[in-house]
Protein backbone atom coordinates (compact mmCIF):
# COMPACT_ATOMS: atom_id res chain seq x y z
CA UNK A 1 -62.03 88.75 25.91
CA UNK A 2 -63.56 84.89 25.09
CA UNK A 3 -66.12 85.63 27.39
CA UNK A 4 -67.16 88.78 25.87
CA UNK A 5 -66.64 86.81 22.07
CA UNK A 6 -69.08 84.00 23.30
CA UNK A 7 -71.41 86.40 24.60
CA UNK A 8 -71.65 88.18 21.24
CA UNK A 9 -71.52 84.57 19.71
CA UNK A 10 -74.59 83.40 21.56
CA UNK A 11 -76.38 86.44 20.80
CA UNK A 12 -76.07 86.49 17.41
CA UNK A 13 -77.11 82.89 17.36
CA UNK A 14 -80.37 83.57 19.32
CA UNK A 15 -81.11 86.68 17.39
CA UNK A 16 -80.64 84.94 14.13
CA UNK A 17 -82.12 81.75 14.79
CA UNK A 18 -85.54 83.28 16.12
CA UNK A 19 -85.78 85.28 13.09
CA UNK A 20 -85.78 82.31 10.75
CA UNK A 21 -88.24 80.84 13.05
CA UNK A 22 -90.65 83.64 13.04
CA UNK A 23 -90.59 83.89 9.08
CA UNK A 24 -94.10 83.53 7.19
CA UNK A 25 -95.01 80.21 6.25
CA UNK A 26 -96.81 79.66 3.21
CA UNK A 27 -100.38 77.79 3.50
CA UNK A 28 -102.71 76.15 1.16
CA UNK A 29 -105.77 79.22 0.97
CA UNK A 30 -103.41 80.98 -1.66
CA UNK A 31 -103.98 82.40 -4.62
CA UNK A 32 -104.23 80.73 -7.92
CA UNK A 33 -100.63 81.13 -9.01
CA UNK A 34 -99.75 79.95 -5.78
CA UNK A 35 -98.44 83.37 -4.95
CA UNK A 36 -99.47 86.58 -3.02
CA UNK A 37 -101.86 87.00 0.02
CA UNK A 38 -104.38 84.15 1.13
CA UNK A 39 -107.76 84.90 -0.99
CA UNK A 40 -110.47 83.64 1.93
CA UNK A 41 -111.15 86.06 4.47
CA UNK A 42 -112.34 85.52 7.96
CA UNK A 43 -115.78 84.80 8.42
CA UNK A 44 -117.75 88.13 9.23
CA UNK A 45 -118.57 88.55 13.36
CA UNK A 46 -121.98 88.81 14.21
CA UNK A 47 -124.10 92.15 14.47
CA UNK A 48 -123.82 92.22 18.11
CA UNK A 49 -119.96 92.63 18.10
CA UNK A 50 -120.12 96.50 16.83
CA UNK A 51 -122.72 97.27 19.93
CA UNK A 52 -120.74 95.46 22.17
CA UNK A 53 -117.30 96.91 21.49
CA UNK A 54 -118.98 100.73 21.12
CA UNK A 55 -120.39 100.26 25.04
CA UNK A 56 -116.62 99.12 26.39
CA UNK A 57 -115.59 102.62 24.48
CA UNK A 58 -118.16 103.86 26.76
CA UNK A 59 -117.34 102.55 29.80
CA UNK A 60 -113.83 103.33 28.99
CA UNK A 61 -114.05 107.13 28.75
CA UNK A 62 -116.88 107.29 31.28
CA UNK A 63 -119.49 107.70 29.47
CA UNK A 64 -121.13 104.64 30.00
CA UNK A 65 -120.83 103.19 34.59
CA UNK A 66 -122.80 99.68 34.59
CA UNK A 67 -120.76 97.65 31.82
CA UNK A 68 -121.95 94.57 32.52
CA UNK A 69 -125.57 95.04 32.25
CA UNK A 70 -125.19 96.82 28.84
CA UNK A 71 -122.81 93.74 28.03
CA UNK A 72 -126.61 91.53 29.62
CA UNK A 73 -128.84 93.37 26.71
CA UNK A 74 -126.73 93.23 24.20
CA UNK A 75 -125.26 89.97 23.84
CA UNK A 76 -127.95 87.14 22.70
CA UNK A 77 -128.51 84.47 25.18
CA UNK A 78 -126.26 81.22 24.37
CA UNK A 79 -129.18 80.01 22.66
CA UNK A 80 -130.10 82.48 20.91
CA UNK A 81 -126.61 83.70 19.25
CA UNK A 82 -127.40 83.76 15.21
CA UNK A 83 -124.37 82.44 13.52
CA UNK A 84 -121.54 84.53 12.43
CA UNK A 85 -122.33 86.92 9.91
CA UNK A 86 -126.35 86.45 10.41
């Protein structure tokens, strides 16, 4: 019977302890009164991203059998990526 009490003990610990730890923390991008969701937003991706992800859809259902040279023409050469949201 202790065994089975400091089993449940234990438990209840770990159960309650993690969800304390994995409670939202406030930051400093909030909104004027200090209150409510964070007001910036992530920076856009760049126009590639939407080609990209529609030709692993592709490949996915079968559509689509060479992935990685549709993944060579669409994504820009290292130096020639345009910054995010260009």
């Amino acid at each position: 019977m202790n065994r089975y009490l400091l089993v449940v003990t234990i438990a209840l610990v770990v159960l309650v302890g993690g969800t304390a730890a994995a409670t939202a923390q406030p930051t400093n991008e909030t909104t004027a009164q200090g209150e409510g969701p964070p007001v910036d937003l992530p920076d856009p991706v760049p126009d590639f991203v939407t080609d990209l992800l529609q030709s692993i859809s592709d490949f996915v259902s079968g559509v689509l059998s060479a992935l990685g040279e549709a993944i060579q023409r669409i994504v820009p050469a290292a130096g020639d990526a345009p910054p995010s949201g260009a």
